[in-house]
PDB file of N, CA and C in Angstrom:
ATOM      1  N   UNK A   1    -118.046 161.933 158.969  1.00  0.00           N
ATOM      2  CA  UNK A   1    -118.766 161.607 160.169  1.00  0.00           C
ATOM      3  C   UNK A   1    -119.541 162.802 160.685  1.00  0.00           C
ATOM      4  N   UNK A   2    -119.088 163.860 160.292  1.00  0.00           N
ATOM      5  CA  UNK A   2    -119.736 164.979 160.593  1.00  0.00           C
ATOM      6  C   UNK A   2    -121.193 165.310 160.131  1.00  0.00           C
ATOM      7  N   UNK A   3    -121.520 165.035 158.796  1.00  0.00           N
ATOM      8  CA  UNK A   3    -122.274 164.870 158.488  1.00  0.00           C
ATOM      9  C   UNK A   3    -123.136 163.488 158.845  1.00  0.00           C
ATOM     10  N   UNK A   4    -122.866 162.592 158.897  1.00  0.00           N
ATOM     11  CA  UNK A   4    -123.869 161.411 160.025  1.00  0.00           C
ATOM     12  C   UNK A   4    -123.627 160.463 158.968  1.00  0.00           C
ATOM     13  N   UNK A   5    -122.877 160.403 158.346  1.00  0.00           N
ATOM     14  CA  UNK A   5    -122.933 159.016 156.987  1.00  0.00           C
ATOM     15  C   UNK A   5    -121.678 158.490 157.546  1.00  0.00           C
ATOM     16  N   UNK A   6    -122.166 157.169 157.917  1.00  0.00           N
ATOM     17  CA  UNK A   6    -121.707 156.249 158.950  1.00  0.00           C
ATOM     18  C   UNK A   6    -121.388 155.163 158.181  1.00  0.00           C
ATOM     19  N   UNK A   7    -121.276 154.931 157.156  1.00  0.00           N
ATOM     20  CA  UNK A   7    -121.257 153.772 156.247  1.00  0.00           C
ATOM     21  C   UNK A   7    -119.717 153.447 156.157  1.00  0.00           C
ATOM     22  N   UNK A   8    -118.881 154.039 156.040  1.00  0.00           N
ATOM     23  CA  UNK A   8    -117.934 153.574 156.216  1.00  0.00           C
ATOM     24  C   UNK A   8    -117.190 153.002 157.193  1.00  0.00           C
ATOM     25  N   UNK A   9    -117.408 153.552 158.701  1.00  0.00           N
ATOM     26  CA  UNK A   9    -117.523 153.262 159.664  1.00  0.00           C
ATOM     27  C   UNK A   9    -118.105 151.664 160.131  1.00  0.00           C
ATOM     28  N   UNK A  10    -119.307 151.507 159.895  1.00  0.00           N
ATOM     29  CA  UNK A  10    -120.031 150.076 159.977  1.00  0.00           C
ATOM     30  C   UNK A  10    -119.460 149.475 158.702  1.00  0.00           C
ATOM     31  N   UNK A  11    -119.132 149.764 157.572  1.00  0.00           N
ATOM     32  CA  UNK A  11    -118.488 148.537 156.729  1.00  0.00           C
ATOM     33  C   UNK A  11    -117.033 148.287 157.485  1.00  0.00           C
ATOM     34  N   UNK A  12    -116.182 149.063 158.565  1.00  0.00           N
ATOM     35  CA  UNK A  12    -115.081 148.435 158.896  1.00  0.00           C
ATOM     36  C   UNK A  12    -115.319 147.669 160.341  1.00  0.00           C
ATOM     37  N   UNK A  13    -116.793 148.531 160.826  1.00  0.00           N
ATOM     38  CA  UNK A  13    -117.172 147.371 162.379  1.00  0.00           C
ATOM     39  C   UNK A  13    -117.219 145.903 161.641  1.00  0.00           C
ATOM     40  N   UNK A  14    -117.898 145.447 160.356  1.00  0.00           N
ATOM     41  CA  UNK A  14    -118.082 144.576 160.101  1.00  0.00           C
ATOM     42  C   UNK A  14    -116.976 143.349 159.429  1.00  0.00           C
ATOM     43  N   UNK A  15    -116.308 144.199 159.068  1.00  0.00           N
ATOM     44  CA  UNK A  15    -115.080 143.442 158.353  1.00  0.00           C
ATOM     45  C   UNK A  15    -114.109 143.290 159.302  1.00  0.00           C
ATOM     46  N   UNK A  16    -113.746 143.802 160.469  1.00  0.00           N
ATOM     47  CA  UNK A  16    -113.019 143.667 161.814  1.00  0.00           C
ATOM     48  C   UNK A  16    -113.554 142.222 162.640  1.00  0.00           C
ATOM     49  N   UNK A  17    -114.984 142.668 162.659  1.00  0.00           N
ATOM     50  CA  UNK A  17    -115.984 141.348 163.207  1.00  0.00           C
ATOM     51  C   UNK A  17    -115.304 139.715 162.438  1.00  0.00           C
ATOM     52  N   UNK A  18    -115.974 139.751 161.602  1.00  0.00           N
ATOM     53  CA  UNK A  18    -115.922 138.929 160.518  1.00  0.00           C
ATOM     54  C   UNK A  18    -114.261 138.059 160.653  1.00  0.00           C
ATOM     55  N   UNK A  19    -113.125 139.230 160.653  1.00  0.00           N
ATOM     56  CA  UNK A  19    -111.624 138.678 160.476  1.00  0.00           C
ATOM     57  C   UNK A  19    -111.349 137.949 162.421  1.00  0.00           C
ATOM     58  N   UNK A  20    -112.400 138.624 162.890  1.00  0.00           N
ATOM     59  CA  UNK A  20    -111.980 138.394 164.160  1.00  0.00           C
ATOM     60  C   UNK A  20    -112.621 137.017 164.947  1.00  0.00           C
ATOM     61  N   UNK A  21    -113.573 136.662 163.856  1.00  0.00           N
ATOM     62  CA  UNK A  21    -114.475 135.529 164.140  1.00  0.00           C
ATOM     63  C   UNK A  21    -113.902 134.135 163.393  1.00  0.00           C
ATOM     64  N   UNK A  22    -113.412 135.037 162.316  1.00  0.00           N
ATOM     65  CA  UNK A  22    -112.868 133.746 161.324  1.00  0.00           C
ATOM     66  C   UNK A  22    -112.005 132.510 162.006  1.00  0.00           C
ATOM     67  N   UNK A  23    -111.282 132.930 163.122  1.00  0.00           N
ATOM     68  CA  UNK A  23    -110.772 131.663 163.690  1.00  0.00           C
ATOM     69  C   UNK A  23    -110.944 130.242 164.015  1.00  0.00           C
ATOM     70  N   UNK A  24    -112.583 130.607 164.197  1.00  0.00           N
ATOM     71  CA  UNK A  24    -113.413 129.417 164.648  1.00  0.00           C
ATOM     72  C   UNK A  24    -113.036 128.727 163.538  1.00  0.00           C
ATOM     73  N   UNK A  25    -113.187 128.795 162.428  1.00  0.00           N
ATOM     74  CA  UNK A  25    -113.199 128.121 160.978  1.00  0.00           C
ATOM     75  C   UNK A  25    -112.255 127.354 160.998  1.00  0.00           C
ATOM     76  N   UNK A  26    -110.883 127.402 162.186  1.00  0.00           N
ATOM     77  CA  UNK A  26    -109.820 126.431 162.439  1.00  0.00           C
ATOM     78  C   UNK A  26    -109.820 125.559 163.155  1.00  0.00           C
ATOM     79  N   UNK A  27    -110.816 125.710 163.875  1.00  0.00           N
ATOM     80  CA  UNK A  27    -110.779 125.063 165.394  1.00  0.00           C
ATOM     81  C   UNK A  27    -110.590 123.330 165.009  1.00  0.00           C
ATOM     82  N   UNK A  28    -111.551 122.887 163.483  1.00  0.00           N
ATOM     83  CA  UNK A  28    -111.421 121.750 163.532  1.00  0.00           C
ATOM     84  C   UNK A  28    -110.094 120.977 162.708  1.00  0.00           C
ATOM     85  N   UNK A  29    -109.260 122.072 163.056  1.00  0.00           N
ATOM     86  CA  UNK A  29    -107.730 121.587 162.370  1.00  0.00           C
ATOM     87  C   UNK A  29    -106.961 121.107 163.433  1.00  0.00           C
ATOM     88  N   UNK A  30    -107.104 121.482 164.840  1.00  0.00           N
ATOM     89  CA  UNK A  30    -106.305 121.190 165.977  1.00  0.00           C
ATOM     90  C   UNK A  30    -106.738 119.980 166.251  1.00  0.00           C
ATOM     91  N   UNK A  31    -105.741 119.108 166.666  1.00  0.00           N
ATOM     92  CA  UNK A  31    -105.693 117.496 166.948  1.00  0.00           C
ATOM     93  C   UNK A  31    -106.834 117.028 168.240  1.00  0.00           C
ATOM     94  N   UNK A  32    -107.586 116.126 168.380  1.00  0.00           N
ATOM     95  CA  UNK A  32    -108.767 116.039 169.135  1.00  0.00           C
ATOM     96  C   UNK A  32    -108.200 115.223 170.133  1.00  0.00           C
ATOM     97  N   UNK A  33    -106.742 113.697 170.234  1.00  0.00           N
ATOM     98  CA  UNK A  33    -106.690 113.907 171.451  1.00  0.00           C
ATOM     99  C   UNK A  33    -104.981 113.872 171.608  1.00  0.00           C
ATOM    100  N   UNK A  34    -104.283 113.037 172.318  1.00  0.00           N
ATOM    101  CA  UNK A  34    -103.204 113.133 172.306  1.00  0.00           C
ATOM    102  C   UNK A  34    -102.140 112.294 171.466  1.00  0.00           C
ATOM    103  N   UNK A  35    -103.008 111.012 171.295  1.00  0.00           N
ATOM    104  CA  UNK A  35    -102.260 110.525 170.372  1.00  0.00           C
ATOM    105  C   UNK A  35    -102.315 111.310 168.778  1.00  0.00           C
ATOM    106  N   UNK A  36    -103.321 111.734 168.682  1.00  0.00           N
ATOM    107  CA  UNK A  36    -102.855 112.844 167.291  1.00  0.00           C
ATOM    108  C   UNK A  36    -102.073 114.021 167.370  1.00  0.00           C
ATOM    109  N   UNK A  37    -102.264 114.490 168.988  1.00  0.00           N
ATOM    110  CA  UNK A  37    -100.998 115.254 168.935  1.00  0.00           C
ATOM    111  C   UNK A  37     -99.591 114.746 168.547  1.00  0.00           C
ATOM    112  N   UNK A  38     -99.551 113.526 169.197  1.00  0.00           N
ATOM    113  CA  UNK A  38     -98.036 112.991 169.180  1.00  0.00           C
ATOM    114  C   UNK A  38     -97.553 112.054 167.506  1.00  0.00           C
ATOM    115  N   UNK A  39     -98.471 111.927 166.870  1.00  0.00           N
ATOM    116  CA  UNK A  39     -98.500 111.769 165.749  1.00  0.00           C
ATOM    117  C   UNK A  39     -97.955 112.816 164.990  1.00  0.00           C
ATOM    118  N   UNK A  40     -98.927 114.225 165.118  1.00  0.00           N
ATOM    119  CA  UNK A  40     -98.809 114.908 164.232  1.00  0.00           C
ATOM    120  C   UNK A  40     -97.273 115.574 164.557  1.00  0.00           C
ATOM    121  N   UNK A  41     -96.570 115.474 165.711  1.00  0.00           N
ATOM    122  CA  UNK A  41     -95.431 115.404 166.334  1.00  0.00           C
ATOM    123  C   UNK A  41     -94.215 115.307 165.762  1.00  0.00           C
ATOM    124  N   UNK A  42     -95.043 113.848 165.695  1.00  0.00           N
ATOM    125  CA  UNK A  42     -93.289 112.222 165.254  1.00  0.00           C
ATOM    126  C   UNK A  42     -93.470 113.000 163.884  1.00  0.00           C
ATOM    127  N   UNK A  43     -93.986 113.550 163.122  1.00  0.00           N
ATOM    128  CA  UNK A  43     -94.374 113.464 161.555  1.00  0.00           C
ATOM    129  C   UNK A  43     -93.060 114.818 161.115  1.00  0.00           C
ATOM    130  N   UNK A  44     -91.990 114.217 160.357  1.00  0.00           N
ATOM    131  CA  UNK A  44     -90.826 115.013 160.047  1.00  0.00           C
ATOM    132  C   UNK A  44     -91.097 116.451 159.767  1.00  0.00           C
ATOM    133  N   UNK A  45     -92.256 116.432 158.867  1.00  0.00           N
ATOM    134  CA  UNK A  45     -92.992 117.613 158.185  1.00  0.00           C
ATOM    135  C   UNK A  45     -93.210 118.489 158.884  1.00  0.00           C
ATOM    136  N   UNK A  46     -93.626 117.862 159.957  1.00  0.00           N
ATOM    137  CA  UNK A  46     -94.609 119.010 161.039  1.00  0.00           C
ATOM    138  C   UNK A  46     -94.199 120.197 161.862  1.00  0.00           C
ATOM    139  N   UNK A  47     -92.349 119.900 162.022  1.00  0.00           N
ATOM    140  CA  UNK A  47     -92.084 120.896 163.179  1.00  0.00           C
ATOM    141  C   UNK A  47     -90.751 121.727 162.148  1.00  0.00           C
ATOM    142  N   UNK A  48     -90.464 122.575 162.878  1.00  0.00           N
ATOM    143  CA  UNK A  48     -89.320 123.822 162.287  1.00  0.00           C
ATOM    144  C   UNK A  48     -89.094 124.816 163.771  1.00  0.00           C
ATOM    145  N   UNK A  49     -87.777 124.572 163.582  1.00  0.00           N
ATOM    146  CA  UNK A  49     -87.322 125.911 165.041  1.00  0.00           C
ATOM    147  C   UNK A  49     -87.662 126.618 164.192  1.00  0.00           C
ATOM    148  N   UNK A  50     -86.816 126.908 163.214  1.00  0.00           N
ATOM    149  CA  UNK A  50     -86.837 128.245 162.695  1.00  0.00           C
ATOM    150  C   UNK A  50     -88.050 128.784 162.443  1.00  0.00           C
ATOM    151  N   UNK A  51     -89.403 128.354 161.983  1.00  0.00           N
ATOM    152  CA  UNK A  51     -90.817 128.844 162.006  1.00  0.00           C
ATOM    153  C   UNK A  51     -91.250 129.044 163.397  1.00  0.00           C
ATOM    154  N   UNK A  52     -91.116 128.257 163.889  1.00  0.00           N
ATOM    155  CA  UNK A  52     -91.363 128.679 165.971  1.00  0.00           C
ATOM    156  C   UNK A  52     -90.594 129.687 166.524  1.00  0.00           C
ATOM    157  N   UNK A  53     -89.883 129.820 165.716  1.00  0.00           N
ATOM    158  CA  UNK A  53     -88.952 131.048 166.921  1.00  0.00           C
ATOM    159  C   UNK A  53     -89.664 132.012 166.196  1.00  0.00           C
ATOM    160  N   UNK A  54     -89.685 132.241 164.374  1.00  0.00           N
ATOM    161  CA  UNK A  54     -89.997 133.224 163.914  1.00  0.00           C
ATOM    162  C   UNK A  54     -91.614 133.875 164.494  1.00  0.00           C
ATOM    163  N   UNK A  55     -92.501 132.511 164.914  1.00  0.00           N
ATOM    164  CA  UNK A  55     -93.744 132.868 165.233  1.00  0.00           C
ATOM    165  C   UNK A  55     -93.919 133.222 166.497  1.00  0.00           C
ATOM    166  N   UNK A  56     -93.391 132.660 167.734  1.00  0.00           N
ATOM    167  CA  UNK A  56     -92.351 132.760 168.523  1.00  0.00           C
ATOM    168  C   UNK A  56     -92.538 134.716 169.044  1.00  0.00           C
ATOM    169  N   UNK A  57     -91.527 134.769 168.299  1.00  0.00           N
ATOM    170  CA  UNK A  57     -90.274 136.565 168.227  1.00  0.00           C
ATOM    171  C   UNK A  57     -91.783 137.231 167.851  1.00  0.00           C
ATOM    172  N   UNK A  58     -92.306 137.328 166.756  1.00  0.00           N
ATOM    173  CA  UNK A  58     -93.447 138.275 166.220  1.00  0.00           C
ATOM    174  C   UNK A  58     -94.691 138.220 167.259  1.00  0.00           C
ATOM    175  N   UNK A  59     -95.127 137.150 167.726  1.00  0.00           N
ATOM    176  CA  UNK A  59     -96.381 137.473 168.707  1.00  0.00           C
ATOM    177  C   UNK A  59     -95.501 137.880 169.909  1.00  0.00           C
ATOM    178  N   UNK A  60     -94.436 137.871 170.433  1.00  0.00           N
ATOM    179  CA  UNK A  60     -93.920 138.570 171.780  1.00  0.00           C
ATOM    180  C   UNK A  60     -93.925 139.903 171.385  1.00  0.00           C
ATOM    181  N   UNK A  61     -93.325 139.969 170.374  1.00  0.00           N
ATOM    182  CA  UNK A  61     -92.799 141.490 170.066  1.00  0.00           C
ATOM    183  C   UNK A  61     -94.419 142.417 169.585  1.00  0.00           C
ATOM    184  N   UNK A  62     -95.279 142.026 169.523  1.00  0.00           N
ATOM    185  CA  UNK A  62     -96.440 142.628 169.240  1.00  0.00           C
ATOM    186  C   UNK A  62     -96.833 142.901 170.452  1.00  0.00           C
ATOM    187  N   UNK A  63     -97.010 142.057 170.962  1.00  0.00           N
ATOM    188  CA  UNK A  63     -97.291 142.155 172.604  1.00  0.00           C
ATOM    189  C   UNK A  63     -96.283 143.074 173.472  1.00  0.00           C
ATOM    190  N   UNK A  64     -95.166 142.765 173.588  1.00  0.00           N
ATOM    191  CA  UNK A  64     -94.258 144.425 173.733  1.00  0.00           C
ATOM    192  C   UNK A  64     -94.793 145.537 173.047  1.00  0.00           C
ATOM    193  N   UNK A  65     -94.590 145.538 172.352  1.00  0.00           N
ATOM    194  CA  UNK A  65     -94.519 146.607 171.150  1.00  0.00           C
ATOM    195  C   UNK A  65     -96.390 147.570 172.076  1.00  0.00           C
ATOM    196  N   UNK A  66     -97.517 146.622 171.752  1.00  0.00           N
ATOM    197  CA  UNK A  66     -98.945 147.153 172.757  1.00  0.00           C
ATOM    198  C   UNK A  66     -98.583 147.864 174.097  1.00  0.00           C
ATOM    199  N   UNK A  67     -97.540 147.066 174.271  1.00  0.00           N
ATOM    200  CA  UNK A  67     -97.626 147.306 176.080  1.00  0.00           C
ATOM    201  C   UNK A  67     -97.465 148.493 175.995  1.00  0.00           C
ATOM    202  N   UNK A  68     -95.817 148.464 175.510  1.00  0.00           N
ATOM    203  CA  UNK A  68     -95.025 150.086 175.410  1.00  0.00           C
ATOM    204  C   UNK A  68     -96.119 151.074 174.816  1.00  0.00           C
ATOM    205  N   UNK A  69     -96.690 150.992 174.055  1.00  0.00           N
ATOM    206  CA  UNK A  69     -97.566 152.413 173.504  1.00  0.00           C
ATOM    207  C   UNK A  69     -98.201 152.494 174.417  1.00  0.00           C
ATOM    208  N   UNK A  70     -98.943 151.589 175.198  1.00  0.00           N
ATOM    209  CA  UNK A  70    -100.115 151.742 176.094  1.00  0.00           C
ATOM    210  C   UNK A  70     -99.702 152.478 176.914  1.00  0.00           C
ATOM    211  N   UNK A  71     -98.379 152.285 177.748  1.00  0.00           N
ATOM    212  CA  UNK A  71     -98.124 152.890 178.518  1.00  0.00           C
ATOM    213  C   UNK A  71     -97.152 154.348 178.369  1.00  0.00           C
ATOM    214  N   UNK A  72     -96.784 153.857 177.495  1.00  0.00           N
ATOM    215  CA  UNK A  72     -96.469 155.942 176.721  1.00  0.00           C
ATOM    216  C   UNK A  72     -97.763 156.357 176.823  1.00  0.00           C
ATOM    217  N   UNK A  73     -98.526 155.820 176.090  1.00  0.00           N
ATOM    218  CA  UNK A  73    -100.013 156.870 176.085  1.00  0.00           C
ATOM    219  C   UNK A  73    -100.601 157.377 177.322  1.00  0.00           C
ATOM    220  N   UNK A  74    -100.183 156.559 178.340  1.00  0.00           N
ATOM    221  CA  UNK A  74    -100.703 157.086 179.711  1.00  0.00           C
ATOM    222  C   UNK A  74     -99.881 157.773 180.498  1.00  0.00           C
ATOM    223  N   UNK A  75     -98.537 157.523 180.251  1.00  0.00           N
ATOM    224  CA  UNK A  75     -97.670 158.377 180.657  1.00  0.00           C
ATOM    225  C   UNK A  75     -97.418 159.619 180.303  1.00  0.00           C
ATOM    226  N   UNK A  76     -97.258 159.309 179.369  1.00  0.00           N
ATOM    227  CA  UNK A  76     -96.627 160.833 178.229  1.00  0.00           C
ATOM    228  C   UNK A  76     -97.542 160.689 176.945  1.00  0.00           C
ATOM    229  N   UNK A  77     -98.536 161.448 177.057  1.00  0.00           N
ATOM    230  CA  UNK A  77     -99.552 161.794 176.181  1.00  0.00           C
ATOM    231  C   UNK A  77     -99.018 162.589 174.782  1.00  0.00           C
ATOM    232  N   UNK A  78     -98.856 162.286 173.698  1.00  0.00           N
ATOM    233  CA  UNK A  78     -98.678 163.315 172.393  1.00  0.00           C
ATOM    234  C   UNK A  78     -97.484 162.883 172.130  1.00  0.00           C
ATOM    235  N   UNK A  79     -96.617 161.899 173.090  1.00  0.00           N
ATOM    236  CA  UNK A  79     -95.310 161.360 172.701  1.00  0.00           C
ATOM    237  C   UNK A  79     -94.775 160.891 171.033  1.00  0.00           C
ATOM    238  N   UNK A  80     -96.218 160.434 170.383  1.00  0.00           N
ATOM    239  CA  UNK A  80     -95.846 159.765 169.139  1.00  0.00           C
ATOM    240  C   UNK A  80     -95.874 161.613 168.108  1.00  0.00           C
ATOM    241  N   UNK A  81     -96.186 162.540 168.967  1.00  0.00           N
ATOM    242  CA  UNK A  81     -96.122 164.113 167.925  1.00  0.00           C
ATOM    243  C   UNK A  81     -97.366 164.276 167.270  1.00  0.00           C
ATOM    244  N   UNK A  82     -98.632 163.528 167.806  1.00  0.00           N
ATOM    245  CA  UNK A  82     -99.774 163.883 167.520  1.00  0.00           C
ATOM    246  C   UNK A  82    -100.413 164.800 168.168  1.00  0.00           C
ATOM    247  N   UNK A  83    -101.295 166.038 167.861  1.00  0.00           N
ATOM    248  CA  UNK A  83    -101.941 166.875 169.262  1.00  0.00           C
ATOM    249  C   UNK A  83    -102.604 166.409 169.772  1.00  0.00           C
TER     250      UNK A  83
END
């Protein structure tokens, strides 16, 4: 970067973009009204505690996990032993 060759840099703005946009590409998987919700519901296949808790536990704990650094970082700066 020192030298000004930025290319690597903009190939990861773009591939960040891209993974971060890709969602839309689902949108038309979610049920349009309620009776397909409750369909896709009743349908034996469809549900699992054990996948809900697991999905559940991992997006909370990511979300902890942000908070806490965020706020080490503002608290106590260099905490993770970086200068």
């Amino acid at each position: 970067m020192e030298r000004g060759d930025l290319r690597g840099m903009i190939n990861l703005t773009a591939l960040t973009t891209v993974i971060q946009v890709s969602g839309v590409l689902f949108v038309g998987l979610l049920p349009r009204t309620k009776e397909d919700l409750a369909n896709l519901h009743a349908d034996p296949m469809s549900g699992s505690r054990i996948g809900g808790f697991i999905f559940l536990f991992v997006t909370l704990s990511s979300v902890v996990y942000s908070l806490v650094v965020g706020v080490l970082n503002i608290i106590k700066p260099g905490w993770a032993g970086e200068s």
